[in-house]
N, C-alpha and C. Protein backbone atom coordinates (compact mmCIF):
# COMPACT_ATOMS: atom_id res chain seq x y z
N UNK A 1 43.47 2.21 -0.05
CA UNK A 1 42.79 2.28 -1.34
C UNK A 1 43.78 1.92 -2.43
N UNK A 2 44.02 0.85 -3.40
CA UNK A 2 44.09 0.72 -4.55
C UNK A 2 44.44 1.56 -5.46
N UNK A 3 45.56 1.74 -6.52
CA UNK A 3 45.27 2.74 -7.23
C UNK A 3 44.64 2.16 -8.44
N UNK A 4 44.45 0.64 -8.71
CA UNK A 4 43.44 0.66 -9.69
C UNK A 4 42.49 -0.44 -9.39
N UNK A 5 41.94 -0.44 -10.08
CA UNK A 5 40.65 -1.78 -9.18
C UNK A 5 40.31 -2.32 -10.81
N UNK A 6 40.06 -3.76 -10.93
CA UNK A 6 39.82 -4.53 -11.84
C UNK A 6 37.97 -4.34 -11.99
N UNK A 7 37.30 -3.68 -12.67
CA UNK A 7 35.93 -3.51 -13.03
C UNK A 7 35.90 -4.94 -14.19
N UNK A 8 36.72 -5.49 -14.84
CA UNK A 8 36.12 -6.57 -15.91
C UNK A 8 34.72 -7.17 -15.59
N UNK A 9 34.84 -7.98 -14.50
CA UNK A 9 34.19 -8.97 -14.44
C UNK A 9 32.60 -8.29 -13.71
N UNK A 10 32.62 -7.13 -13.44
CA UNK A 10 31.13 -6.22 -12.94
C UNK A 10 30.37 -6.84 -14.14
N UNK A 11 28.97 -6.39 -13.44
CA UNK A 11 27.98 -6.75 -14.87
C UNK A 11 27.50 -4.87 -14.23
N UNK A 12 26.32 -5.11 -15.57
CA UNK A 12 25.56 -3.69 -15.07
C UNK A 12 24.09 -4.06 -14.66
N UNK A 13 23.27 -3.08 -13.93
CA UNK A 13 21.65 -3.64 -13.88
C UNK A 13 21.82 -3.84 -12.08
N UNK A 14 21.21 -4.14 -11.38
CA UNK A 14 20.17 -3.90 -10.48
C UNK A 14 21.24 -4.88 -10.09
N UNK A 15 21.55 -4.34 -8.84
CA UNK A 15 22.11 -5.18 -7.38
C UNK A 15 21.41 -6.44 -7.17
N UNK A 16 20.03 -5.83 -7.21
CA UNK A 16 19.38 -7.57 -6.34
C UNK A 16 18.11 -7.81 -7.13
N UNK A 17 18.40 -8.93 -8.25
CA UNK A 17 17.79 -8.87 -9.00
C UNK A 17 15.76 -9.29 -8.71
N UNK A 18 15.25 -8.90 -9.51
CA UNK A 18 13.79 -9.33 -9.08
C UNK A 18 13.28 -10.73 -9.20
N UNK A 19 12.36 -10.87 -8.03
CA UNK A 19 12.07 -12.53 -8.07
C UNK A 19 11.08 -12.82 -8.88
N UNK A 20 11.17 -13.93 -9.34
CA UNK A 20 10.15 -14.19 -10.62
C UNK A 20 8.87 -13.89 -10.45
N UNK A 21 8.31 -13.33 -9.31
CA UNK A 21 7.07 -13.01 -8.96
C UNK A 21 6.88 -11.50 -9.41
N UNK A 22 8.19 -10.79 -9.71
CA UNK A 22 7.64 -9.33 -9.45
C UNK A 22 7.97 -8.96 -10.64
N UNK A 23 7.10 -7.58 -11.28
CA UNK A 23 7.56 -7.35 -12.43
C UNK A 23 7.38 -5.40 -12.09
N UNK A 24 8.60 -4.66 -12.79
CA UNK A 24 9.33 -3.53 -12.19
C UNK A 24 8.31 -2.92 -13.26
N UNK A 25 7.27 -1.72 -13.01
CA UNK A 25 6.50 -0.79 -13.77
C UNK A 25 6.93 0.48 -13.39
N UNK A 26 6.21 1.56 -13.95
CA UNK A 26 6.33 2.87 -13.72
C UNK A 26 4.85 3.16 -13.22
N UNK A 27 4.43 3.46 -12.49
CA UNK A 27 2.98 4.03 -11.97
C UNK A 27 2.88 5.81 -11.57
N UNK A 28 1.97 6.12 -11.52
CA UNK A 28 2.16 7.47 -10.87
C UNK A 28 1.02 7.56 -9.76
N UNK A 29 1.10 7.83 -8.94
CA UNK A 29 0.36 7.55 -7.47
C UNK A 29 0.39 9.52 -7.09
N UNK A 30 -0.61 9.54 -6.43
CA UNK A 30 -1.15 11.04 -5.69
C UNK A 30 0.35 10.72 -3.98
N UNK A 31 1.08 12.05 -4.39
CA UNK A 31 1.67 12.74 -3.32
C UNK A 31 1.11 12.16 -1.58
N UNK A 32 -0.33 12.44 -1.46
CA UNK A 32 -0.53 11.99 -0.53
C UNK A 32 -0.19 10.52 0.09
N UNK A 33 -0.64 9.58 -1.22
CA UNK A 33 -0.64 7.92 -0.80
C UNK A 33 0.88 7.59 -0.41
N UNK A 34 1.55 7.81 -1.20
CA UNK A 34 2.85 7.58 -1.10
C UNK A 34 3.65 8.08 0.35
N UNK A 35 3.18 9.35 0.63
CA UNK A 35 3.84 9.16 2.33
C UNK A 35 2.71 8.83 3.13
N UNK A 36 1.46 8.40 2.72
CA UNK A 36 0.54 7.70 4.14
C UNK A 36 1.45 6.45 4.23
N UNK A 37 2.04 5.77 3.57
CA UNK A 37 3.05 4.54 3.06
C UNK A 37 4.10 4.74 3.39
N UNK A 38 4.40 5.66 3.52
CA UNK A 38 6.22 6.23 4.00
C UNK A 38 6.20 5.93 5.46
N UNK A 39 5.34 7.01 5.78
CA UNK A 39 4.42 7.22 7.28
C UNK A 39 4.52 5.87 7.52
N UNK A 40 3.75 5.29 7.36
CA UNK A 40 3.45 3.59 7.81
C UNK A 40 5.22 2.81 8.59
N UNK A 41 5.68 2.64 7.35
CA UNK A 41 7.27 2.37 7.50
C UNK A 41 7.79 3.27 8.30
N UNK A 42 7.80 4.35 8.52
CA UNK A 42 8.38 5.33 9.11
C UNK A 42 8.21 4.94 11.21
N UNK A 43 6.65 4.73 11.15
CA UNK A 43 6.28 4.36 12.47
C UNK A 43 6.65 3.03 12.59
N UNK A 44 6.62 1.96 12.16
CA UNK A 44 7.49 0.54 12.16
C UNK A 44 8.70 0.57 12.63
N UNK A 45 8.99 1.30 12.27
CA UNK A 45 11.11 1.73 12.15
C UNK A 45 11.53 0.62 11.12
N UNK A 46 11.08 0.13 10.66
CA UNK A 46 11.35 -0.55 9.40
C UNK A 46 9.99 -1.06 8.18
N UNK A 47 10.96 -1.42 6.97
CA UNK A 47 9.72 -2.31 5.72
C UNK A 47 9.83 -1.59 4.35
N UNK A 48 9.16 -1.62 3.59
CA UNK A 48 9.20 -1.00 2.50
C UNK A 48 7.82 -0.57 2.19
N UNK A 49 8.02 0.91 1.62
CA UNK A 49 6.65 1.04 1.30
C UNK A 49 5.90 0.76 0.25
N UNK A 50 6.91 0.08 -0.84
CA UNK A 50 6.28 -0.38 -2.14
C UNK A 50 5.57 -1.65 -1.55
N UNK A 51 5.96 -2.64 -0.51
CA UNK A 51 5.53 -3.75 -0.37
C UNK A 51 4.28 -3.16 0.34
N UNK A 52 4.34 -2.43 1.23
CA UNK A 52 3.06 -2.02 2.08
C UNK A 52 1.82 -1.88 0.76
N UNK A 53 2.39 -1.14 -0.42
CA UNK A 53 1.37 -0.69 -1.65
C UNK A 53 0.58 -1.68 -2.28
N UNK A 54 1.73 -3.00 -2.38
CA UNK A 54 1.39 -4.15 -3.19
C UNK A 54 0.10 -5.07 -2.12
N UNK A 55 0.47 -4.88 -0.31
CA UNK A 55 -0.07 -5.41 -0.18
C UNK A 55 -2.01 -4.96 0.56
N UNK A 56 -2.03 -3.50 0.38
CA UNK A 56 -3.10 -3.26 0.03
C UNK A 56 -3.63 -3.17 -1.12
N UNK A 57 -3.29 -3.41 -2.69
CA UNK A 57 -3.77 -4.14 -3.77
C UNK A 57 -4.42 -5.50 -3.47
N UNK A 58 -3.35 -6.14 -3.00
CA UNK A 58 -4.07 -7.62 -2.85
C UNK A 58 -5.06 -7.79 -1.87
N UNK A 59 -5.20 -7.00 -0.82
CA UNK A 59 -6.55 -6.95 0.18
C UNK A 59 -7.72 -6.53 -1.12
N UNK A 60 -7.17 -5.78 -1.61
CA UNK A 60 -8.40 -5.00 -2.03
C UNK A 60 -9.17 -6.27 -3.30
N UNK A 61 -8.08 -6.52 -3.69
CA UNK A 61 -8.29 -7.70 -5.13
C UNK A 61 -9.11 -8.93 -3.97
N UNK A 62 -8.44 -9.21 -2.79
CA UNK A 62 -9.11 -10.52 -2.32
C UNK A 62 -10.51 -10.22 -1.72
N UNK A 63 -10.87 -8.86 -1.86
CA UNK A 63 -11.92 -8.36 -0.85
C UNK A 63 -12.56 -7.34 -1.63
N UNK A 64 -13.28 -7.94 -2.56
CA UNK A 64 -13.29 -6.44 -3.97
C UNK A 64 -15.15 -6.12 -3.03
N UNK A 65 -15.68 -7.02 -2.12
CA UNK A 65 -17.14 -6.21 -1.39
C UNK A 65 -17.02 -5.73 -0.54
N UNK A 66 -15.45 -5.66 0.68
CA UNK A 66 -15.57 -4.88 1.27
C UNK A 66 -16.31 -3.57 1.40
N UNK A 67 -15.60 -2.95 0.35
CA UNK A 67 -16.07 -1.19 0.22
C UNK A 67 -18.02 -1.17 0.17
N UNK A 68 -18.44 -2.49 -0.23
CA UNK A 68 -20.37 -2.37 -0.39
C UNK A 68 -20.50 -3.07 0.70
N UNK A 69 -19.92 -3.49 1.70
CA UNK A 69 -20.34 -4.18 3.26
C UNK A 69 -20.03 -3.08 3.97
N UNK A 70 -19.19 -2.03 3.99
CA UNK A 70 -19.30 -0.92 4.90
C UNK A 70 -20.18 -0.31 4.55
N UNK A 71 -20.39 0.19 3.25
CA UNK A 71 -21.50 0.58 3.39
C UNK A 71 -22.88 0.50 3.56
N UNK A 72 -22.87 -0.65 3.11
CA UNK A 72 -24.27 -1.28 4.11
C UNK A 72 -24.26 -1.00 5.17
N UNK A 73 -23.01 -1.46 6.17
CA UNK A 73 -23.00 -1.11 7.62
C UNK A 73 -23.41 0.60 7.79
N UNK A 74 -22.87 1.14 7.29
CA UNK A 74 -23.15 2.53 7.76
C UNK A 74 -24.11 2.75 7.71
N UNK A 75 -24.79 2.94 6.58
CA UNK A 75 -26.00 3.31 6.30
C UNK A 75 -27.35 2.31 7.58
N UNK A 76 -27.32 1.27 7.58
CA UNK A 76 -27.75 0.48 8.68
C UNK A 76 -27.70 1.60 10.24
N UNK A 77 -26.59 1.85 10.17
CA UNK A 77 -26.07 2.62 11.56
C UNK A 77 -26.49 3.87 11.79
N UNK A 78 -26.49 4.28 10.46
CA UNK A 78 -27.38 5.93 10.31
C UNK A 78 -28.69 5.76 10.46
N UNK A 79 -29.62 4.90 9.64
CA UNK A 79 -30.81 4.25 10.25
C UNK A 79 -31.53 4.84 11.20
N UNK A 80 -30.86 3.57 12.06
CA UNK A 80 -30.88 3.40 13.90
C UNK A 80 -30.81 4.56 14.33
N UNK A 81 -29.83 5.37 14.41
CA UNK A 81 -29.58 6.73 15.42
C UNK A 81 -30.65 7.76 14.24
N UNK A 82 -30.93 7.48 12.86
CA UNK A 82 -31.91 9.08 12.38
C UNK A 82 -33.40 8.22 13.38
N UNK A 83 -34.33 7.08 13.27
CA UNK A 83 -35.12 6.25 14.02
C UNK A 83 -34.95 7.16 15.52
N UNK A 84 -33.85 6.51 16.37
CA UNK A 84 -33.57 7.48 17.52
C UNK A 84 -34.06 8.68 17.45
N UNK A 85 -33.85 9.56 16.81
CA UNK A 85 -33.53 11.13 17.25
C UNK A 85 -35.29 11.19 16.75
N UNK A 86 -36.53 10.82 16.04
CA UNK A 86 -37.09 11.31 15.53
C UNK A 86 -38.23 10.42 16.64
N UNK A 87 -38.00 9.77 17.48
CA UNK A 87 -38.42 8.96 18.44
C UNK A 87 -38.44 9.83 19.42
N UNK A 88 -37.77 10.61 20.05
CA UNK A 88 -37.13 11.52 21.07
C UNK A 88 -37.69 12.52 20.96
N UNK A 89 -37.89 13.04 19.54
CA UNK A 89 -38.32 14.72 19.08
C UNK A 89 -39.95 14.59 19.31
């Protein structure tokens, strides 16, 4: 070890700077989401869970009817089996 080390030429700010695509916010997210996301990475043995976050945003942005096609489906599915049971009785 050195007894002195030349700091001049350091800058300050973020190791690895952000790519022109990303822009650094503050959000506040529910306790839960954040380790279903941890969790996720955790079982991988690797990744990040901010990227895992960003990239169920963009499912959701590219797929904003999902959430009204399941439910169509379900409800369709409940249907069929209440039909069933009242067929039977």
């Amino acid at each position: 070890m050195k007894a002195e080390y030349d700091l001049s030429k350091n800058k300050r700010g973020r190791v690895n700077p952000l790519g022109p695509d990303k822009v650094r916010i503050t959000i506040r997210l529910d306790r839960d989401l954040i380790e279903h996301f941890r969790d996720k990475v955790r079982e991988a043995g690797r990744g990040n869970y901010q990227t895992l976050i960003n990239d169920a945003l963009r499912e959701q942005i590219q797929r904003p009817d999902l959430a009204e096609t399941v439910t169509r489906e379900v409800r369709a599915a409940l249907r069929q089996e209440l039909k069933k049971l009242r067929v039977s009785a």
